[in-house]
Protein backbone atom coordinates (compact mmCIF):
# COMPACT_ATOMS: atom_id res chain seq x y z
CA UNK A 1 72.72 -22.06 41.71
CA UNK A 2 72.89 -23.51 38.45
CA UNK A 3 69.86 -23.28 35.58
CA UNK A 4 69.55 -27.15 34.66
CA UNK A 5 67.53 -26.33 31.46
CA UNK A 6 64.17 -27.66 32.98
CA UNK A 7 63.95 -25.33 35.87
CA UNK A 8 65.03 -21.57 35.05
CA UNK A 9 66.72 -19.76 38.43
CA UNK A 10 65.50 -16.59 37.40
CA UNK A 11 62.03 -15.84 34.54
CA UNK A 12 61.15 -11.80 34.22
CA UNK A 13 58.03 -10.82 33.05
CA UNK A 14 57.96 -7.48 30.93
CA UNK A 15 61.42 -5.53 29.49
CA UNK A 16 61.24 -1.52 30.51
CA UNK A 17 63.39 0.08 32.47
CA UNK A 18 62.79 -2.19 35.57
CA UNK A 19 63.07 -5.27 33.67
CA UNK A 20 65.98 -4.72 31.63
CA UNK A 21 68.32 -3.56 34.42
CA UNK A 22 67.22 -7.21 36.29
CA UNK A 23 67.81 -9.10 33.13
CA UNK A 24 71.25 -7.28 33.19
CA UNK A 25 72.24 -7.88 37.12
CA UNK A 26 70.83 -11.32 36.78
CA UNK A 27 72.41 -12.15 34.07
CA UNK A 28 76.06 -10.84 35.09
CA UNK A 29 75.41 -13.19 38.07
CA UNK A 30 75.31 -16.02 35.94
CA UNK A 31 71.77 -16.54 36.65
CA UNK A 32 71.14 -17.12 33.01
CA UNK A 33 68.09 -15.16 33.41
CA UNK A 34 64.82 -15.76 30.75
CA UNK A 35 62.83 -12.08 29.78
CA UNK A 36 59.67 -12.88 28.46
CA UNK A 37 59.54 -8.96 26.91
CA UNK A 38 56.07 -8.70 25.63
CA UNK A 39 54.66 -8.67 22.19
CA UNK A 40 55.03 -5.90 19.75
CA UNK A 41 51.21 -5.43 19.07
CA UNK A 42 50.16 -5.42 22.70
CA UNK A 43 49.05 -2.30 24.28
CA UNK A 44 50.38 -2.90 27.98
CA UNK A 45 53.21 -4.30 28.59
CA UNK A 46 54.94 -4.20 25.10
CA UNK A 47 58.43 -4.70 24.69
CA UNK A 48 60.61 -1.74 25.99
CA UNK A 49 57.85 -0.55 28.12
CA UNK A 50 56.31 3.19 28.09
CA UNK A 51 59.74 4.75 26.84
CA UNK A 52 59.37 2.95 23.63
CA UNK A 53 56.40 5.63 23.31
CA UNK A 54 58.60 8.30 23.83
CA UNK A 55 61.22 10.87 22.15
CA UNK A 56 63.48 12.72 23.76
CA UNK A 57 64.59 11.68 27.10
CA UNK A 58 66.34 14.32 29.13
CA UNK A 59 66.54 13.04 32.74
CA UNK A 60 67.91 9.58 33.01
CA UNK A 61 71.60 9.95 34.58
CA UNK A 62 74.57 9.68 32.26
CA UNK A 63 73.13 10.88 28.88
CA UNK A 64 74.39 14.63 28.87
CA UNK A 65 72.41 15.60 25.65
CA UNK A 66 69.62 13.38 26.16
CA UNK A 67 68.68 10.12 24.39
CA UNK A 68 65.36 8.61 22.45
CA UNK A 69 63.29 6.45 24.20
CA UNK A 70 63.59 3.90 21.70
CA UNK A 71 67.52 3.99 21.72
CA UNK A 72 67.45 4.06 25.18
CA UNK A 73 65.38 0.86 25.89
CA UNK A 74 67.91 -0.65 22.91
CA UNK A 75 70.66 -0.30 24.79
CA UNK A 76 69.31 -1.42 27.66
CA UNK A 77 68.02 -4.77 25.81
CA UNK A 78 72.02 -5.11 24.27
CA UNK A 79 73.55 -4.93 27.47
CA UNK A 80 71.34 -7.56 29.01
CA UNK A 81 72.11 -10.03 25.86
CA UNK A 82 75.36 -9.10 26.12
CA UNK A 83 75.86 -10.62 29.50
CA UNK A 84 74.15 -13.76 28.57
CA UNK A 85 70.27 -12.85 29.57
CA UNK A 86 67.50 -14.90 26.99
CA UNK A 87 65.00 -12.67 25.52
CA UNK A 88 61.81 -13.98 23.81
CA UNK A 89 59.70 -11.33 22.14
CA UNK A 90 56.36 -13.16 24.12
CA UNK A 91 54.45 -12.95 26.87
CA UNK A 92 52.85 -15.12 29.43
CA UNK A 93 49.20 -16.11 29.24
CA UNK A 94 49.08 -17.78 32.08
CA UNK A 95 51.30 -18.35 35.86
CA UNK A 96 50.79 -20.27 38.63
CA UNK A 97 53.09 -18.40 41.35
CA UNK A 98 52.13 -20.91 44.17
CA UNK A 99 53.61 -23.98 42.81
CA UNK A 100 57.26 -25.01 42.95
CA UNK A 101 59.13 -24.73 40.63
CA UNK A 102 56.77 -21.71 39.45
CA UNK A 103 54.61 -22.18 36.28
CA UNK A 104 54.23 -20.15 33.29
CA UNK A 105 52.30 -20.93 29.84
CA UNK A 106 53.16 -19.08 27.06
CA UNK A 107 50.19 -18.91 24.57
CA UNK A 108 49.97 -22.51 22.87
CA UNK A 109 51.08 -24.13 25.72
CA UNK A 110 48.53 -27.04 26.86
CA UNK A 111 47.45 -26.98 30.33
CA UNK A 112 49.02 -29.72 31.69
CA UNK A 113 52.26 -28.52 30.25
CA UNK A 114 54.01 -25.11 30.70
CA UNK A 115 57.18 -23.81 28.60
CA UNK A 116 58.44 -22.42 31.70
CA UNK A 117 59.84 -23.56 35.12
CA UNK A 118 61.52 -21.18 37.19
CA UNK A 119 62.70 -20.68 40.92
CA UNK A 120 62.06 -16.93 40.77
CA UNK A 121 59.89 -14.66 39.23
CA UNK A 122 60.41 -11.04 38.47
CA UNK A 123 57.42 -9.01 37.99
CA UNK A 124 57.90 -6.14 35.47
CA UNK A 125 54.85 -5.49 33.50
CA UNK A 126 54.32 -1.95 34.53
CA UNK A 127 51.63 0.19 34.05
CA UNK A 128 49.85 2.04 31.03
CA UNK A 129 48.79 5.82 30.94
CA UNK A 130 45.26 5.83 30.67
CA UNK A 131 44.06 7.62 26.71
CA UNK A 132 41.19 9.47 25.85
CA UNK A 133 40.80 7.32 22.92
CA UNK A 134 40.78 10.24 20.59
CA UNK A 135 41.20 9.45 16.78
CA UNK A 136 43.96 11.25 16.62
CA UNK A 137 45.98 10.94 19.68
CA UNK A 138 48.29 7.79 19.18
CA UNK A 139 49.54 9.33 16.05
CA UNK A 140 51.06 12.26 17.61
CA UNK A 141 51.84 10.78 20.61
CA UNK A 142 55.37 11.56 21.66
CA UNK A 143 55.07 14.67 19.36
CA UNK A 144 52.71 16.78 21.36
CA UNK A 145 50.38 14.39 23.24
CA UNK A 146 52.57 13.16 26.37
CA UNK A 147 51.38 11.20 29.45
CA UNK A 148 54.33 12.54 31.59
CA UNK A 149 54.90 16.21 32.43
CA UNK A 150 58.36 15.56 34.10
CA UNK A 151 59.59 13.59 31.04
CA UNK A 152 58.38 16.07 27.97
CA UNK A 153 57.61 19.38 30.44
CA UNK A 154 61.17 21.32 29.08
CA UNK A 155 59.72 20.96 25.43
CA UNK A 156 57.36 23.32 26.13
CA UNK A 157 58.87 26.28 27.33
CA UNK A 158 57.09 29.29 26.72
CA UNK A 159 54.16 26.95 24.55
CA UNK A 160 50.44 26.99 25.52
CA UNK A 161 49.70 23.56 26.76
CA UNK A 162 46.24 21.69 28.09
CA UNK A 163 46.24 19.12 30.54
CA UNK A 164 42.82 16.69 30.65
CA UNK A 165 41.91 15.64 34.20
CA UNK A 166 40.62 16.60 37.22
CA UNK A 167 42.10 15.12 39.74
CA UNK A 168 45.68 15.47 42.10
CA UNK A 169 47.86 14.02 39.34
CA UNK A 170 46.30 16.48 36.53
CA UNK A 171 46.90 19.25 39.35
CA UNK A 172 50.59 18.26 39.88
CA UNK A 173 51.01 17.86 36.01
CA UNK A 174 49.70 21.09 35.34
CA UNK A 175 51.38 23.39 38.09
CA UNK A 176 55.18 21.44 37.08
CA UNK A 177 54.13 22.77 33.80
CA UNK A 178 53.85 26.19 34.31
CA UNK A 179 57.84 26.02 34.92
CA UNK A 180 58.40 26.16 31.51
CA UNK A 181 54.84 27.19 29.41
CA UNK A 182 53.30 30.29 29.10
CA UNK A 183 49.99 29.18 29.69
CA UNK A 184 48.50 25.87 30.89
CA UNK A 185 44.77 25.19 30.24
CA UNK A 186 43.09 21.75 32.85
CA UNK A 187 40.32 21.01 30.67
CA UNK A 188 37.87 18.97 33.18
CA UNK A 189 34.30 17.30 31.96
CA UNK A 190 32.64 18.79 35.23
CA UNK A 191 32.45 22.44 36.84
CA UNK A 192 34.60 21.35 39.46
CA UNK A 193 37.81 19.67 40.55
CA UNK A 194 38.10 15.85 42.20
CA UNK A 195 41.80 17.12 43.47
CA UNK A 196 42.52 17.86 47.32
CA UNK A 197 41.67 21.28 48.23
CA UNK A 198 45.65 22.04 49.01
CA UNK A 199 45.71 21.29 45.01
CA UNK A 200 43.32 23.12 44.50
CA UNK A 201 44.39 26.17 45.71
CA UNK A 202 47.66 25.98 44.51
CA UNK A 203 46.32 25.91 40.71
CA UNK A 204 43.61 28.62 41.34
CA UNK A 205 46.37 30.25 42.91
CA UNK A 206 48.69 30.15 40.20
CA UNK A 207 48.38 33.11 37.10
CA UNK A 208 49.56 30.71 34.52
CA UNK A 209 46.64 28.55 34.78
CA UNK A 210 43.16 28.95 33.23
CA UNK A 211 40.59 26.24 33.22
CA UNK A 212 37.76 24.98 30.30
CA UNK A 213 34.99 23.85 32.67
CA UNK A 214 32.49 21.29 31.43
CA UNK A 215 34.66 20.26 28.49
CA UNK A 216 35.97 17.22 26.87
CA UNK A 217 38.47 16.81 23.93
CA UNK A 218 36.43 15.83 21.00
CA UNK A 219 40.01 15.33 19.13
CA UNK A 220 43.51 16.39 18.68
CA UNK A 221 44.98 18.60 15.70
CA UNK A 222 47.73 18.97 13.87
CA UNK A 223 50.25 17.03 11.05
CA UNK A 224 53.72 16.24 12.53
CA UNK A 225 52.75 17.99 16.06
CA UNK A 226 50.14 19.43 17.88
CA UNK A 227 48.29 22.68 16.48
CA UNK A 228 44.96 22.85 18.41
CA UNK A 229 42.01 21.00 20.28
CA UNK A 230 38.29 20.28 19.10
CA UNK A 231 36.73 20.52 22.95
CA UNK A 232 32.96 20.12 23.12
CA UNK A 233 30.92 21.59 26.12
CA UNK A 234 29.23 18.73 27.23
CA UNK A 235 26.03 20.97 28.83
CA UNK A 236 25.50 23.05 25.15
CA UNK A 237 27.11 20.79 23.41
CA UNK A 238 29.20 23.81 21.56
CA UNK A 239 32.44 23.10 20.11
CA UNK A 240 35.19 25.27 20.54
CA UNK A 241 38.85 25.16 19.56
CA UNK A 242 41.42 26.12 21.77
CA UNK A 243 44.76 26.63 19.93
CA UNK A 244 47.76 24.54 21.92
CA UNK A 245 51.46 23.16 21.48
CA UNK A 246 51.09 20.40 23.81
CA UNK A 247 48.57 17.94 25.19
CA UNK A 248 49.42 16.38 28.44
CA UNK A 249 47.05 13.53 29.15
CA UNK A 250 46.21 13.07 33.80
CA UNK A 251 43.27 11.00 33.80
CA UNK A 252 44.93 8.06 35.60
CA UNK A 253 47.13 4.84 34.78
CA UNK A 254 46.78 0.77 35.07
CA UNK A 255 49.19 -1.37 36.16
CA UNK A 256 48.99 -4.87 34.23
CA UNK A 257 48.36 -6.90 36.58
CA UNK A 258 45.46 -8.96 34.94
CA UNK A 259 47.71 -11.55 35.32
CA UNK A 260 48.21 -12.10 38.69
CA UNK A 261 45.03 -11.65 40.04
CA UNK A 262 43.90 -13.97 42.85
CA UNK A 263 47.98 -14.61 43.50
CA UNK A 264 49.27 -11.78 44.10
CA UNK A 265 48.64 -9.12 46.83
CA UNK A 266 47.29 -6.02 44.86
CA UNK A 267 46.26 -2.02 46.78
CA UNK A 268 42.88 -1.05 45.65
CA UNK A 269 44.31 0.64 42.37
CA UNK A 270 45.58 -2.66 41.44
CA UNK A 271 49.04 -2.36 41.98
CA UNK A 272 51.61 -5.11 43.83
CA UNK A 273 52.33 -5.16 47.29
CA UNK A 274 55.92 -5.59 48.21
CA UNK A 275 57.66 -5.74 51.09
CA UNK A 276 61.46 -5.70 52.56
CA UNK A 277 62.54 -3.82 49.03
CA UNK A 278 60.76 -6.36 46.22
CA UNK A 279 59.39 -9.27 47.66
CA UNK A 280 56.15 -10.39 47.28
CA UNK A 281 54.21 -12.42 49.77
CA UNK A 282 54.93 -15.41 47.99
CA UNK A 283 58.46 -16.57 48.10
CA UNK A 284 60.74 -16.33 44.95
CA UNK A 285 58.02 -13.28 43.42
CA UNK A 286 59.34 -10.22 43.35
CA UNK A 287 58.07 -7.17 41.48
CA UNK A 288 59.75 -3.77 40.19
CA UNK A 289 58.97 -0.93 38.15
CA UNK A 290 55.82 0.48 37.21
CA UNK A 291 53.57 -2.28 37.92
CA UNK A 292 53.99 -1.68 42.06
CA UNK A 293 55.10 1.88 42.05
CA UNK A 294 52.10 4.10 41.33
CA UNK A 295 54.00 7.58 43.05
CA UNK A 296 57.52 8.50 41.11
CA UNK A 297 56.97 6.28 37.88
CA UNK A 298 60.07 7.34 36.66
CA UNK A 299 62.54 5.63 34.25
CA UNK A 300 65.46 5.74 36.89
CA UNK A 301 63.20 4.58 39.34
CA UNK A 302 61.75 1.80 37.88
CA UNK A 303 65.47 0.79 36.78
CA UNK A 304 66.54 0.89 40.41
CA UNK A 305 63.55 -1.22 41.41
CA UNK A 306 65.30 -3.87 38.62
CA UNK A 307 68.53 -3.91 40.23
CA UNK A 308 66.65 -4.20 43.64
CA UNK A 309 64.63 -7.20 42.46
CA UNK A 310 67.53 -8.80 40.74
CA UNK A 311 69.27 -8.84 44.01
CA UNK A 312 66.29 -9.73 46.25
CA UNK A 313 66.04 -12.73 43.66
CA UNK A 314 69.77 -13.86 44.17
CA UNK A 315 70.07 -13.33 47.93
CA UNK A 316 66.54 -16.09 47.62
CA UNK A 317 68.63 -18.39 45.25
CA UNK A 318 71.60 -18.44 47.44
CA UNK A 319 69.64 -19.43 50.50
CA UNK A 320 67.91 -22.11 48.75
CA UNK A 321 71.53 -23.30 47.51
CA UNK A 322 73.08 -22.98 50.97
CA UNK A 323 70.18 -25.17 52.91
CA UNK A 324 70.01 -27.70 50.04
CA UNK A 325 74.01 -28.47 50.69
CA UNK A 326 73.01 -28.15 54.96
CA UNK A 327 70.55 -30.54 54.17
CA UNK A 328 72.78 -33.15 52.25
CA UNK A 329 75.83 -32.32 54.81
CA UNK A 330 72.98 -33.44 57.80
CA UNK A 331 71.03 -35.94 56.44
CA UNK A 332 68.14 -34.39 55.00
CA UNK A 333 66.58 -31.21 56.93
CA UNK A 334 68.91 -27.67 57.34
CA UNK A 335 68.79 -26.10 60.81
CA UNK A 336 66.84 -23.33 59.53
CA UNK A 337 64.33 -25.81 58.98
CA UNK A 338 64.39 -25.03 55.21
CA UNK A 339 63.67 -27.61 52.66
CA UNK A 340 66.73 -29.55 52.33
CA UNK A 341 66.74 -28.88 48.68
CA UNK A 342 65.62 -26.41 45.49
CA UNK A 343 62.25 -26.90 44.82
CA UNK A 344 61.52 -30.29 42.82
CA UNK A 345 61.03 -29.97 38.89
CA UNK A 346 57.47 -30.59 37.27
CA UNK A 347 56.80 -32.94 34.48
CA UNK A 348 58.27 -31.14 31.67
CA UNK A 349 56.38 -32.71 28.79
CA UNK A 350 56.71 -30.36 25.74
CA UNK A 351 58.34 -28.11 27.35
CA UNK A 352 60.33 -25.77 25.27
CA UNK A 353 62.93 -25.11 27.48
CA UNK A 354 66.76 -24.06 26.49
């Protein structure tokens, strides 16, 4: 199906891994697809995602000696212009999912007038790590404070590492961790754990493990990396220092889906339902990545959700192409019962389109 300039086939919202590898698919289906990336000062879904946070990256296929974050998300974006895919460095403020053609405002945009008209949607916005909010913490983030124990983990063999949370994911952080550390501290506010008792017992269980009950992290120490922790008993109120390599942050993450509340089927953490691979329960949304996976939330995951979506969002664009032309070649109405053609444009006043 062509894009006539008024009415995009395909729009994706957010540009990690997820969003990228739909742009790319999308595009080398001559979709012409639009990626609305994000904005460099936002704290959710910025453009590149969560790897644009990070250093080193060891476990995505195909890079033998591992690649930066940053170069890897580069790449990613160069392929996708490469095979024709539109990028704007902004990000919606505003959708209407229901409507046909689909609406999106960009900031600016007046409400009787939308920049955007699309057929599909792809939903990549992911998800942020939840932060302690420490003064020091985005600073050395990526060079000692990490969100992601399977990402950063193998930096850290034979280190002393911490890991704040209480809860299953700080448990699962903490024991992968003790693969490669000598020692792994859970420092928890309370004297005792949220996590499932199997957890539980695995990390009381396990020698490499010690625990700083009652404790928060006043703040994070060091110059290029991590040296040590200020914690503060919150009963005495004592502070402490407990002297670390590594600062591995469990205390949950958000997806951003602000957005699309009220439109879009959300589980009780917030993130998308899908169904039948990416689909969403309203036709031509689909979502991928972070922002509807809240169990691997890997980089190679979230990139095979992309190609997924991508090819959910075709398969949907063919169909509408094949009962518009059964429609014409009967008069009107395809045997499916289908619309007999693409969904009619909106007024496209000001639009910005091309």
């Amino acid at each position: 199906m062509s894009d006539d300039g008024n009415v995009r086939n395909v729009v994706i919202l957010g540009s990690g891994p997820a969003g990228l590898t739909s742009a790319i698919y999308t595009a080398r289906g001559d979709l012409s697809p639009l990626v609305l990336e994000g904005e460099p000062s936002s704290t959710s879904d910025q453009p590149g995602g969560q790897l644009m946070l990070t250093t080193e990256v060891e476990n995505f296929p195909g890079f033998a000696t591992g690649v930066m974050g940053p170069a890897l998300m580069t790449e990613m974006r160069e392929q996708a212009l490469r095979f024709g895919a539109e990028i704007r460095t902004e990000k919606a403020a505003r959708v209407d999912l229901e409507s046909s053609p689909i609406r999106v405002w960009l900031a600016g945009d007046p409400d009787d007038a939308p920049s955007i008209l699309a057929r599909t949607v792809i939903v990549a916005t992911g998800a942020r790590s939840l932060m302690l909010g420490l003064p020091n913490e985005a600073r050395l983030l990526g060079y000692g404070v990490s969100t992601c124990a399977t990402c950063d983990g193998f930096f850290f063999r034979d280190k002393t590492i911490a890991v704040v949370g209480g809860g299953d994911s700080a448990l699962e952080e903490a024991l992968f961790l003790t693969k490669f550390a000598s020692s792994v501290t859970i420092v928890h506010r309370r004297d005792s754990l949220r996590a499932s008792k199997i957890m539980q017992d695995r990390a009381f269980a396990n020698e490499k493990i010690r625990f700083a009950w009652n404790s928060v992290v006043e703040d994070v120490v060091g110059g290029t990396t991590v040296e040590h922790l200020r914690l503060r008993n919150v009963l005495t109120g004592e502070l402490s220092t407990l002297d670390v390599s590594g600062l591995f942050v469990a205390i949950g993450h958000a997806p951003n889906t602000d957005l699309f509340k009220g439109q879009l089927e959300m589980d009780p953490a917030g993130y998308l339902v899908t169904h039948d691979g990416t689909k969403t329960a309203l036709p031509g949304v689909f979502a991928c990545g972070d922002v509807q996976d809240h169990v691997y939330r890997q980089a190679v995951t979230a990139a095979g959700s992309g190609c997924m979506a991508a090819i959910d969002a075709e398969r949907y664009l063919a169909a509408l192409e094949h009962a518009a032309s059964v429609g014409e070649a009967t008069g009107g109405t395809s045997p499916s019962g289908l619309a007999a053609s693409a969904p009619p444009s909106l007024p496209t006043a000001g639009a910005t389109i091309g």
